[in-house]
Protein backbone atom coordinates (compact mmCIF):
# COMPACT_ATOMS: atom_id res chain seq x y z
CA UNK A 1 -4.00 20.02 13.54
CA UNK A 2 -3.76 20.09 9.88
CA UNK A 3 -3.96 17.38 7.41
CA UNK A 4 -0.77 16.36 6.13
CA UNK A 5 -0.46 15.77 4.18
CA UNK A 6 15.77 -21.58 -11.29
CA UNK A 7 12.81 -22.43 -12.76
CA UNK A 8 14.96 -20.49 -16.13
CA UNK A 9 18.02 -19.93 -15.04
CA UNK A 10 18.00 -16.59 -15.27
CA UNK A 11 14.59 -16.34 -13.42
CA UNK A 12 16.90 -15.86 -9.93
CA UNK A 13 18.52 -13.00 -10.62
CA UNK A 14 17.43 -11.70 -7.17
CA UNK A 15 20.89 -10.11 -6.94
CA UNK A 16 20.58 -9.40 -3.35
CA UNK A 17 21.49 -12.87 -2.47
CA UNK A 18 24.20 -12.59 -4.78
CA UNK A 19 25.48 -9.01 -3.37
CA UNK A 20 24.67 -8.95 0.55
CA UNK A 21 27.02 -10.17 2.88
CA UNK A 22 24.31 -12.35 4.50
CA UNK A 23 22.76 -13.74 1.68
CA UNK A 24 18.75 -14.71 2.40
CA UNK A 25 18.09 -16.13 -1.28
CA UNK A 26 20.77 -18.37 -2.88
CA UNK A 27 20.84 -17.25 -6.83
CA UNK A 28 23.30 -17.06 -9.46
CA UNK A 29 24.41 -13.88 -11.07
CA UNK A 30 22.51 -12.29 -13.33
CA UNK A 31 21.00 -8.83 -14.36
CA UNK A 32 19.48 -6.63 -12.31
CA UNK A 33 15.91 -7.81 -11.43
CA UNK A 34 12.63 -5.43 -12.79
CA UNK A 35 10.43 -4.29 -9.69
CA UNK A 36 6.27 -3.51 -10.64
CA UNK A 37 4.98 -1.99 -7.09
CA UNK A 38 0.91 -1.93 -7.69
CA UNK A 39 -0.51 0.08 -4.93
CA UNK A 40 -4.33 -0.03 -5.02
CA UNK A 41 -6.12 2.78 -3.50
CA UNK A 42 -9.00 1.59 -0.29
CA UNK A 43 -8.86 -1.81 -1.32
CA UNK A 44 -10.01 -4.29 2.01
CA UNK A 45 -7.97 -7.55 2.83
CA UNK A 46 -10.68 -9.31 1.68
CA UNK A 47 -11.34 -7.08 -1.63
CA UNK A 48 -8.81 -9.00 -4.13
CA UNK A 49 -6.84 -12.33 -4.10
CA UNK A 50 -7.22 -15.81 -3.34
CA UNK A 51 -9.74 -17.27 -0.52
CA UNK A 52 -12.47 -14.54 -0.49
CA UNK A 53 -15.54 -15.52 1.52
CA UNK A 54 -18.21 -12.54 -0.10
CA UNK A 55 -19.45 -12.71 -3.65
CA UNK A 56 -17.35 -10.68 -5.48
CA UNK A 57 -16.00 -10.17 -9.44
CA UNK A 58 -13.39 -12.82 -9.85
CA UNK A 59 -9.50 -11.28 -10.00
CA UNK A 60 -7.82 -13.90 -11.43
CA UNK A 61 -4.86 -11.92 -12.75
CA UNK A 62 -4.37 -10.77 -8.81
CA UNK A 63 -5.08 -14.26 -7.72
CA UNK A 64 -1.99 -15.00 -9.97
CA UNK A 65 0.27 -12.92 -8.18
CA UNK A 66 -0.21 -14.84 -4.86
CA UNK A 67 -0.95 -17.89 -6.25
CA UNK A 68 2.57 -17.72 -7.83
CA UNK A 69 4.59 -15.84 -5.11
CA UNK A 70 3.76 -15.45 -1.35
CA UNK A 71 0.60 -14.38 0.05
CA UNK A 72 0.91 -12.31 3.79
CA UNK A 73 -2.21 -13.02 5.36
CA UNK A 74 -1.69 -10.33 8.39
CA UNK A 75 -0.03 -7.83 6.29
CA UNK A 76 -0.53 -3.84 7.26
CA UNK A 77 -1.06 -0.90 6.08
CA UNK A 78 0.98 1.90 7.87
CA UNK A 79 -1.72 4.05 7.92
CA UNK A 80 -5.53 4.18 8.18
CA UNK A 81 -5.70 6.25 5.45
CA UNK A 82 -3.44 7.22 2.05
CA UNK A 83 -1.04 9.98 1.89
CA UNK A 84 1.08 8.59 5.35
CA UNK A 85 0.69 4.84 4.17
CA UNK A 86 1.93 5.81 0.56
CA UNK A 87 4.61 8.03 2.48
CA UNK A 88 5.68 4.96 4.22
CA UNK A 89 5.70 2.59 1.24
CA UNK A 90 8.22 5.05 -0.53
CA UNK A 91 10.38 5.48 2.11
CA UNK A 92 10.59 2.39 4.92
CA UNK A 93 9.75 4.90 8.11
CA UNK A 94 6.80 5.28 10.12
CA UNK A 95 4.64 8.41 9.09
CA UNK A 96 4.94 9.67 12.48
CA UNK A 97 8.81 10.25 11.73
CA UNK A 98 8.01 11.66 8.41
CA UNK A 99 5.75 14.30 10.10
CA UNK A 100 3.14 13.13 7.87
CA UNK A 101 0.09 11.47 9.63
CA UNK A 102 -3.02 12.67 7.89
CA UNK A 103 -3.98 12.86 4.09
CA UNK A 104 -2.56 15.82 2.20
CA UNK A 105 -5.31 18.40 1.14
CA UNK A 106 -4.88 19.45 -2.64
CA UNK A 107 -4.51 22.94 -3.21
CA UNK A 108 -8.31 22.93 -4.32
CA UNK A 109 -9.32 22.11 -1.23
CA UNK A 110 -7.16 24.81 0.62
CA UNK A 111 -4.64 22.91 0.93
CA UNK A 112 -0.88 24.41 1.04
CA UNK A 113 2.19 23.59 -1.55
CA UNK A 114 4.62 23.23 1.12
CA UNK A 115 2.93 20.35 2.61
CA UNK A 116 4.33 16.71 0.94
CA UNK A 117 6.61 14.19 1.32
CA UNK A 118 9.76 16.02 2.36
CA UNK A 119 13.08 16.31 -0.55
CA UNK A 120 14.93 15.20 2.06
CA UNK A 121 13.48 11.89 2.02
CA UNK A 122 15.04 9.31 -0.03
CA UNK A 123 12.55 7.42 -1.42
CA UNK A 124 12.83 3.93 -3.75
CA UNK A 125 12.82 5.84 -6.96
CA UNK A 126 15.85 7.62 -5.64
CA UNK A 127 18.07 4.75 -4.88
CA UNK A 128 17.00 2.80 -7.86
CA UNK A 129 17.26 5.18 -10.06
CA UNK A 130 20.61 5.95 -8.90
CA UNK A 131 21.99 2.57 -9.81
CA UNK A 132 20.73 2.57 -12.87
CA UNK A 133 16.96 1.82 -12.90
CA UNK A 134 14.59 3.47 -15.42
CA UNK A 135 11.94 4.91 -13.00
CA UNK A 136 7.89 5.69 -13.16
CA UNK A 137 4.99 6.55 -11.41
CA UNK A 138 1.81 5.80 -12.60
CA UNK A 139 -1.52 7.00 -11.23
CA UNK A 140 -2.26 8.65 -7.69
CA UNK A 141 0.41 10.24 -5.47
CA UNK A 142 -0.98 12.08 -3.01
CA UNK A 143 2.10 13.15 -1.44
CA UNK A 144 2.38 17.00 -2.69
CA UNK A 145 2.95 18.59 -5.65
CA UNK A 146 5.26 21.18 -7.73
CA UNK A 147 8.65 20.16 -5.12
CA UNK A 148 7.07 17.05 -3.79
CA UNK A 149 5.75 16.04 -7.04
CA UNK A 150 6.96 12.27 -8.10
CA UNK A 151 9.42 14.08 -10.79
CA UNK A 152 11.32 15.44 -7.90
CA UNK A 153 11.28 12.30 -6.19
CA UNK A 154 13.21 9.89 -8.83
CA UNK A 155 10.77 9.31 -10.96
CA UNK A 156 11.70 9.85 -14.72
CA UNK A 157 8.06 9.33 -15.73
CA UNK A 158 5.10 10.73 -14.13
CA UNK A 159 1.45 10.00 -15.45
CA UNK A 160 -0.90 11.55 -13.20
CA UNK A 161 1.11 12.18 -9.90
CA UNK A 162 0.20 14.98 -8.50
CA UNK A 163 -1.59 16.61 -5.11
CA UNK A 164 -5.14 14.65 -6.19
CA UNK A 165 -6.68 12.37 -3.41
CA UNK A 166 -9.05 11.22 -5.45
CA UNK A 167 -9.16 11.41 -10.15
CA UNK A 168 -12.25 14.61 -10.86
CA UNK A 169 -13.73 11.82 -12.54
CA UNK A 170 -12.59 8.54 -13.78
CA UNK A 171 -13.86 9.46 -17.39
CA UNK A 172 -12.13 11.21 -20.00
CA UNK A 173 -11.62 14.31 -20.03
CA UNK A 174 -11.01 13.23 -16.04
CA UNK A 175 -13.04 16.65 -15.01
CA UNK A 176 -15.27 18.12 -12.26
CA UNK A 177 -16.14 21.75 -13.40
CA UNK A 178 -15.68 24.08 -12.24
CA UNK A 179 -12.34 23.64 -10.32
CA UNK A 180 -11.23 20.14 -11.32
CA UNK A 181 -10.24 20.58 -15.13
CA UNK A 182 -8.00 17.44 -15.32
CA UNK A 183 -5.07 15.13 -14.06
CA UNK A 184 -1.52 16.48 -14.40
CA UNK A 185 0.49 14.38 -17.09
CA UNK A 186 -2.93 12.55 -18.13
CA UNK A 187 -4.26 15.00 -20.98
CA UNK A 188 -7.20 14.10 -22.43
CA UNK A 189 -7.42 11.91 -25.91
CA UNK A 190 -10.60 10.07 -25.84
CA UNK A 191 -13.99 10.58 -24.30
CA UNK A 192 -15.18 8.40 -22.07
CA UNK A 193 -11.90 6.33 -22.10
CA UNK A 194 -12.16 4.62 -18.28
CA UNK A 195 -9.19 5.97 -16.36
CA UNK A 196 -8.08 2.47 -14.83
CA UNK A 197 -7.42 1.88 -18.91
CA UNK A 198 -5.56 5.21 -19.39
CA UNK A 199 -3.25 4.08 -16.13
CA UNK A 200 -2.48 0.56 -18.03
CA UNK A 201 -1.90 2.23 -21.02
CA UNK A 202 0.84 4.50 -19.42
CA UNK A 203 2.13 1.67 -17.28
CA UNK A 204 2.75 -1.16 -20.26
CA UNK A 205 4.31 2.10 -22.65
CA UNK A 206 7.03 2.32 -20.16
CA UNK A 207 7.57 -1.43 -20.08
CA UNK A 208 8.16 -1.77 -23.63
CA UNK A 209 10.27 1.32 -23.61
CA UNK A 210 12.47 0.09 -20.74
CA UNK A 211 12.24 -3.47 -21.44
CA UNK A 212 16.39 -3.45 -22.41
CA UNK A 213 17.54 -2.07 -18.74
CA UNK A 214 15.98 -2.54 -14.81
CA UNK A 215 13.16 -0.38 -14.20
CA UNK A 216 10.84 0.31 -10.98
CA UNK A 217 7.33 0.73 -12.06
CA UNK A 218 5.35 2.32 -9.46
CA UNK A 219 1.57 1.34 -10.36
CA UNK A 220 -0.63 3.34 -7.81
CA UNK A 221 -4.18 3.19 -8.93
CA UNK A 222 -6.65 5.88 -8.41
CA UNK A 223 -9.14 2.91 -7.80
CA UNK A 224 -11.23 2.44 -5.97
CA UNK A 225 -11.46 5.78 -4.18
CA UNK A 226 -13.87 8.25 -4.47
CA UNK A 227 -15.55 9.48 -6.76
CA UNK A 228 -17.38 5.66 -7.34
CA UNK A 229 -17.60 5.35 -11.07
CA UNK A 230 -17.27 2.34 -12.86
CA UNK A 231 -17.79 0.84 -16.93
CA UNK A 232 -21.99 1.27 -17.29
CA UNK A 233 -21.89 -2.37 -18.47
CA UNK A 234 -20.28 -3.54 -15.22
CA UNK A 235 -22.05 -2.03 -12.89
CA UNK A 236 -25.34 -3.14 -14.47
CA UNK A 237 -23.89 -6.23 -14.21
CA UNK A 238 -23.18 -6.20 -10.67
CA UNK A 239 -25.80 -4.62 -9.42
CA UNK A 240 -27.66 -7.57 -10.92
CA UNK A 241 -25.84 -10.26 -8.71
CA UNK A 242 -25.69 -7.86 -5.44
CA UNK A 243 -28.85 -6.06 -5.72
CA UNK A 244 -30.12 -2.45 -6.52
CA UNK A 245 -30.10 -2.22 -2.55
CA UNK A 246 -26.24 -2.51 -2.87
CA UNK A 247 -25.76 -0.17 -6.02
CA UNK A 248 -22.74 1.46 -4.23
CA UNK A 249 -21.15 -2.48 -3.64
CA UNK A 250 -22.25 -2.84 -7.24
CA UNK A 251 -19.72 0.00 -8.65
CA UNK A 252 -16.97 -1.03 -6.03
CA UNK A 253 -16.95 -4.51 -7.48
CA UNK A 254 -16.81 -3.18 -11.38
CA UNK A 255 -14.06 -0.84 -10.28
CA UNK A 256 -12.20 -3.83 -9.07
CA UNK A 257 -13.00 -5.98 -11.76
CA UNK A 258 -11.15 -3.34 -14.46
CA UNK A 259 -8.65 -2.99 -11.88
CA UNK A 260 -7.96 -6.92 -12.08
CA UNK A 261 -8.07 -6.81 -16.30
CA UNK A 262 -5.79 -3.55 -16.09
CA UNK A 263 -3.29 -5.71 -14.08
CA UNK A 264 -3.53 -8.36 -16.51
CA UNK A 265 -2.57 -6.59 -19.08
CA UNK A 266 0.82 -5.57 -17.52
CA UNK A 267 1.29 -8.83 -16.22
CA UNK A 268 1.00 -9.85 -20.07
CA UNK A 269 3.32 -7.01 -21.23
CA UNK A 270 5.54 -9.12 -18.91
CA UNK A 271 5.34 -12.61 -20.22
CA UNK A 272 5.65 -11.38 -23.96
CA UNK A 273 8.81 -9.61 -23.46
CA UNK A 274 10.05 -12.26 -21.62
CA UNK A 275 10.47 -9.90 -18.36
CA UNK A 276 8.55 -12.15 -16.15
CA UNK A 277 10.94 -14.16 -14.74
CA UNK A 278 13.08 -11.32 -13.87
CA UNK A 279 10.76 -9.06 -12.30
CA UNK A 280 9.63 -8.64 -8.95
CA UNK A 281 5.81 -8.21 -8.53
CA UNK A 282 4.46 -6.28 -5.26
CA UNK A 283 0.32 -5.95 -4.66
CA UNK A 284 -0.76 -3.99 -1.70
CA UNK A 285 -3.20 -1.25 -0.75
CA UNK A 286 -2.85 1.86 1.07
CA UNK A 287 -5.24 1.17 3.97
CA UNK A 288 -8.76 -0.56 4.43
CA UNK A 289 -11.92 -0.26 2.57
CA UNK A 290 -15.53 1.78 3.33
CA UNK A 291 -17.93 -0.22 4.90
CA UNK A 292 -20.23 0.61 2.03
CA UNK A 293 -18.49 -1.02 -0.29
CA UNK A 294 -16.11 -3.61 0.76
CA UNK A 295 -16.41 -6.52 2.03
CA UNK A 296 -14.58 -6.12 5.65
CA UNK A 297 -16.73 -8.37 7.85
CA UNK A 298 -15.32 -10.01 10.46
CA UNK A 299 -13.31 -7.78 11.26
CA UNK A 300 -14.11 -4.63 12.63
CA UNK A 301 -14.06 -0.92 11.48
CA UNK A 302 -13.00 0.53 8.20
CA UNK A 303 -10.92 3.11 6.49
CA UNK A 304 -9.54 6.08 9.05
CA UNK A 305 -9.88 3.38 12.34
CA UNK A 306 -7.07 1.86 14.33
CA UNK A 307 -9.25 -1.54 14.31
CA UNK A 308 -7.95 -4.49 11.70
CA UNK A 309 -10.75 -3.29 8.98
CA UNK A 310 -9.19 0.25 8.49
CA UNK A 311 -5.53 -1.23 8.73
CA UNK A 312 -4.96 -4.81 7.12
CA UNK A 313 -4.41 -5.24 3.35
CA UNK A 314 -3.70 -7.62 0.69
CA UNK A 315 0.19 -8.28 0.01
CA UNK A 316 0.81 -10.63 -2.53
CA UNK A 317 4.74 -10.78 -3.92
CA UNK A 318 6.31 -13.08 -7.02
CA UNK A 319 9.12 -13.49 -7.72
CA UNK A 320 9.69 -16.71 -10.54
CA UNK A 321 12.33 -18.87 -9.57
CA UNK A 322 13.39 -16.90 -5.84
CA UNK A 323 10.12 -17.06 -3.86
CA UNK A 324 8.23 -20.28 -4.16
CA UNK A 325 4.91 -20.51 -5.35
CA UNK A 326 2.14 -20.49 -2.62
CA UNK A 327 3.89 -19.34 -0.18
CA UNK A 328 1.96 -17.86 2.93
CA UNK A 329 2.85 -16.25 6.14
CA UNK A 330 1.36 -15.33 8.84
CA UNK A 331 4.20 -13.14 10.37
CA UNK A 332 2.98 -9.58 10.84
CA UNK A 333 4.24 -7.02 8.16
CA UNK A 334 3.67 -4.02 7.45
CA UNK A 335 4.08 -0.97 4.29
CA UNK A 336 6.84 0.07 6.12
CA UNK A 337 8.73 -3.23 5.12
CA UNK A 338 8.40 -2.57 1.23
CA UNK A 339 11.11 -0.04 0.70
CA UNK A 340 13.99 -1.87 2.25
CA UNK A 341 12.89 -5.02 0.78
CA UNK A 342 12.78 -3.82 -2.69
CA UNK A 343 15.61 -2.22 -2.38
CA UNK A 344 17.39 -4.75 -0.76
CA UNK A 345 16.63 -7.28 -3.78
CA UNK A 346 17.01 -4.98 -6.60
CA UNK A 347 20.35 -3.60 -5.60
CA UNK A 348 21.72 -5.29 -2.70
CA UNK A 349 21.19 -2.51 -0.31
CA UNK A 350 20.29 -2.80 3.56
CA UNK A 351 18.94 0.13 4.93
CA UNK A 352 18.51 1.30 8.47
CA UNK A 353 15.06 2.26 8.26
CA UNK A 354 11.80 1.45 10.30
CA UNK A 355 11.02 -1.00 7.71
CA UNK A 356 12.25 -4.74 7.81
CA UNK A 357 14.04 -6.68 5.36
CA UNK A 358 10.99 -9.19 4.59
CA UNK A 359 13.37 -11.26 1.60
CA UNK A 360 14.09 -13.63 4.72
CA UNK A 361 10.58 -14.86 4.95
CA UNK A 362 10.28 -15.39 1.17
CA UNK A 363 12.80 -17.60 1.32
CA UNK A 364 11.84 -21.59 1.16
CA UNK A 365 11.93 -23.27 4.01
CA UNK A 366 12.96 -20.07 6.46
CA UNK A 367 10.94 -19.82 9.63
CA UNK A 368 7.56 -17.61 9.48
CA UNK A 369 9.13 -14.82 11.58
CA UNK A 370 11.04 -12.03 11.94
CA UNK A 371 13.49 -10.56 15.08
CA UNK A 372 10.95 -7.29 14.89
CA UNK A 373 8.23 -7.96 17.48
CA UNK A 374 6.37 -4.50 17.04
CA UNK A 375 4.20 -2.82 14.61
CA UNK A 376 2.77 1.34 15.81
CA UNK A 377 0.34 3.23 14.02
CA UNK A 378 -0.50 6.78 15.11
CA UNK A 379 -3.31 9.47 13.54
CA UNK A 380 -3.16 12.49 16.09
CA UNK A 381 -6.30 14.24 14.52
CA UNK A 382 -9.74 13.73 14.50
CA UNK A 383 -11.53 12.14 11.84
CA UNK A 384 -15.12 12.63 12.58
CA UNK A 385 -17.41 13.06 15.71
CA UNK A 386 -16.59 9.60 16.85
CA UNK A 387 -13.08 8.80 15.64
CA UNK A 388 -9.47 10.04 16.41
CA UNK A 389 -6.95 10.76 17.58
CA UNK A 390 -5.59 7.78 17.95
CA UNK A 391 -2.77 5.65 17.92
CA UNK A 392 -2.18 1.74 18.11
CA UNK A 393 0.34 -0.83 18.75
CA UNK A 394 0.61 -4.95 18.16
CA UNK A 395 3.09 -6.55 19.82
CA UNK A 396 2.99 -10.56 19.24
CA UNK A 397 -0.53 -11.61 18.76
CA UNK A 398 -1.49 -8.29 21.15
CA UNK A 399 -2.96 -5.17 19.76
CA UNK A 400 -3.50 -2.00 22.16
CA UNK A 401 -5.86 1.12 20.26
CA UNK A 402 -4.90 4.16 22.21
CA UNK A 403 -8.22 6.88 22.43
CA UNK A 404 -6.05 10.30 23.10
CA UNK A 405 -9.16 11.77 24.08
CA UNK A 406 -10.73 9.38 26.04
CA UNK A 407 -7.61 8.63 27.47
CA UNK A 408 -8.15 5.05 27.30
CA UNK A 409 -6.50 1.98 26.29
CA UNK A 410 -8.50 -1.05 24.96
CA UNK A 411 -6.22 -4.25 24.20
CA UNK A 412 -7.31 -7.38 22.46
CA UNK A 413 -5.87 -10.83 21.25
CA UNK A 414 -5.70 -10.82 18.03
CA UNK A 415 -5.34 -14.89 17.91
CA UNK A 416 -8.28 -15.23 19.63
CA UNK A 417 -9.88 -12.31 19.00
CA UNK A 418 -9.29 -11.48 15.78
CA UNK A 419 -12.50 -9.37 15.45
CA UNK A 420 -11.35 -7.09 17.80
CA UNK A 421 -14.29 -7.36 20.35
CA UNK A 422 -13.35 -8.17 23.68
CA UNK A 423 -11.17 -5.70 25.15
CA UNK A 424 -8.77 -7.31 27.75
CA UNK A 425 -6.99 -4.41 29.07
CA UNK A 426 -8.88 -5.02 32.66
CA UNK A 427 -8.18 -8.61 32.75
CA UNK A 428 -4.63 -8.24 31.35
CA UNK A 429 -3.33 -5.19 32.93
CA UNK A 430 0.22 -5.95 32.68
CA UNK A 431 -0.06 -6.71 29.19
CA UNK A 432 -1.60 -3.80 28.65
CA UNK A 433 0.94 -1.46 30.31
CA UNK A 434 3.89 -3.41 28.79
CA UNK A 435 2.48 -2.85 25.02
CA UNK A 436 1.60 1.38 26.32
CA UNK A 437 5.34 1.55 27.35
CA UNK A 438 6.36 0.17 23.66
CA UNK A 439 4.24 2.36 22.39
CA UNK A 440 5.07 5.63 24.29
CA UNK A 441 8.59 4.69 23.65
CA UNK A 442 8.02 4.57 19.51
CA UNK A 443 6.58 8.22 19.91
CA UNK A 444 9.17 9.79 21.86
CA UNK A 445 11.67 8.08 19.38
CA UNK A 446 9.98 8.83 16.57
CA UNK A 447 9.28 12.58 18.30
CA UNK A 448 5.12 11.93 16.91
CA UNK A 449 3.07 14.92 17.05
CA UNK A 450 0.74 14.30 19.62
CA UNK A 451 -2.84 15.68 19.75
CA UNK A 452 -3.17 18.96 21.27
CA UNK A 453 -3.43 19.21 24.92
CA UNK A 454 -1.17 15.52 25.47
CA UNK A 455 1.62 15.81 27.97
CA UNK A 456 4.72 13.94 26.18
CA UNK A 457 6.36 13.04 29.03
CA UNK A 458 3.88 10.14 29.41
């Protein structure tokens, strides 16, 4: 198959309590509230935010988001891997009912200009921008160019967006001779300027020129993906406290620890034009990390695997004055869930999508669940030798990871077996055929593209 592609009183301005008919967040009127979305590229659950167990470079400034919002500790991913999770983010649906389930080849690599997130898609840009919002994307895309290209997707900026999985090189003139000359709406202005800067740059310009009227800023690093290049004086730095035996950990860590300054510097945009308490913060990642250079232990696999390593993510949200500080769930969520929820608090809007609603569960005091008891994954190609196609299913503390070709089902517990390594679909049969019939049911609904040679009528 082919890739696919009242603290301060006006701090509550979450207007969506103050528009929807079933209000989730009580809040006075006020103006319409900011929304930052950062979406960092392979980060691992246990790459960024509070409560880390591996020696890594502090991230304070991320730390802040959680420790001042809500922190989900079994949040998801919708993919194993980034063009169908970022998909997902921008719209609320599953990738298998966007027809996008694999990462989009650039054209470079053969890929095709038709392929991307569809026009027909409405995506957040689209509805925010459409009542009102000033609108940009910052950084990777990945979901198509030319007609797919963020421009064409209600973005009013675009800085960088484009068909690139990965930046030619995270140094300026951002190149990789002979057919990588650059990044789309990043042209070059200063040697060696580190790219995570040149994204910060672009991302606090359009603060300050938007800083009068509600804007979505969509953040989407190009870190820490391939190709692993980091400041010289960091990685030194950290391959000091990891060891020349982990050089590769070394760079992954520097990466992260200009990712963490980068953020702080739009966080500080923030606070100085007193934006802060009116503007909803978002931090997630697009799937898990690499084994080789995140720290994803104990859970199991990585990036491009149905287990909890190549799936679960950070997802930290403030919001000053509507969702309490230190907040943390454990209810299962999912990238899915972003779209309607941002949607739903900047302009008051429930949609029908996949995605939940998750402004409920940042509320105070509300219970730490929601009426959805199902999350589906599905990646009908093969990765390697040893991995795909898959697909995958949790249902309650349950998760079943479907092998098409091995036609097998392994299930585990995810409460106690949260490392994934007892499968249980022997000893549990029933539990295993009740979470195959939800799944097989989300397919057919969803009408998934199976892998070749897979009877549907399953």
């Amino acid at each position: 198959m082919r890739p696919l592609g009242v603290g301060i009183a006006a701090a509550a301005s979450l207007l969506v309590a103050c528009r929807a008919p079933a209000p989730t967040i009580v809040c006075p009127r006020g103006p319409s509230p900011n929304v930052v979305l950062v979406v960092i590229d392979d980060l691992s659950f246990d790459d960024a935010g509070p409560g880390r167990t591996d020696p890594r470079p502090e991230t304070p400034r991320i730390d802040r988001i959680a420790l001042e919002g809500a922190r989900f500790t079994h949040a998801y991913a919708a993919a194993a891997v980034c063009s169908p999770s970022r998909a997902a983010i921008q719209t609320g649906n599953y990738p298998a009912r966007l027809g996008i389930t694999d990462w989009i080849r650039a054209r470079f690599q053969g890929g095709r200009n038709e392929i991307g997130l569809a026009p027909g898609e409405t995506t957040i840009a689209e509805r925010l921008r459409d009542a009102g919002y000033a609108t940009a994307h910052v950084g990777k895309w990945h979901l198509g160019d030319g007609a797919f290209a963020p421009e064409r997707q209600g973005y009013g900026v675009n800085a960088g967006g484009c068909d690139l999985g990965e930046p030619p090189s995270y140094f300026d003139p951002f190149e990789r001779p002979p057919r990588l000359t650059g990044i789309p709406g990043l042209p070059p202005r200063r040697a060696g300027e580190y790219l995570v800067d040149r994204e910060a740059d672009e991302a606090c310009a359009f603060i300050r020129a938007n800083a009068g009227r509600p804007f979505l800023l969509h953040r989407a690093s190009y870190a820490i993906h391939t190709p692993h290049e980091a400041k010289p004086e960091l990685v030194e730095k950290w391959t000091a406290r990891l060891g020349a035996e982990r050089r590769r950990a070394a760079v992954a860590a520097a990466m992260i620890e200009s990712l963490d300054a980068a953020l702080g510097r739009v966080l500080e945009v923030l606070d100085d034009l007193d934006l802060s308490h009116r503007t909803l913060v978002v931090f997630t990642s697009d799937n898990g990390g690499l084994k080789s250079v995140s720290r994803i232990e104990p859970l199991r696999g990585e990036k491009g695997e149905p287990y909890e390593g190549g799936i679960r993510v950070p997802l930290f949200v403030r919001f000053p004055g509507a969702v309490p500080a230190g907040l943390v769930r454990e209810t299962p969520v999912g990238g899915i869930d972003l779209a309607p929820t941002i949607v739903s608090a900047a302009i008051g809007e429930r949609l029908g999508l996949d995605g939940a609603d998750l402004l409920a569960l940042l509320r105070a005091g509300a219970p730490d669940r929601l009426p959805r008891e199902d999350l589906f994954w599905h990646f009908p190609h093969r990765r390697s030798e040893t991995v795909g196609p898959w697909s995958a299913a949790r249902w309650g503390s349950w998760k079943l990871v479907r092998w098409w070709a091995k036609g097998r089902d392994e299930i585990y517990d995810l409460a106690a077996d949260p490392a994934e390594r007892r499968d249980l679909s022997r000893e549990r049969p029933e539990v295993a055929r009740e979470i195959a019939r939800r799944l097989d049911a989300h397919l057919r609904e969803t009408r998934a593209t199976l892998p070749e040679g897979v009877n549907r009528s399953r």
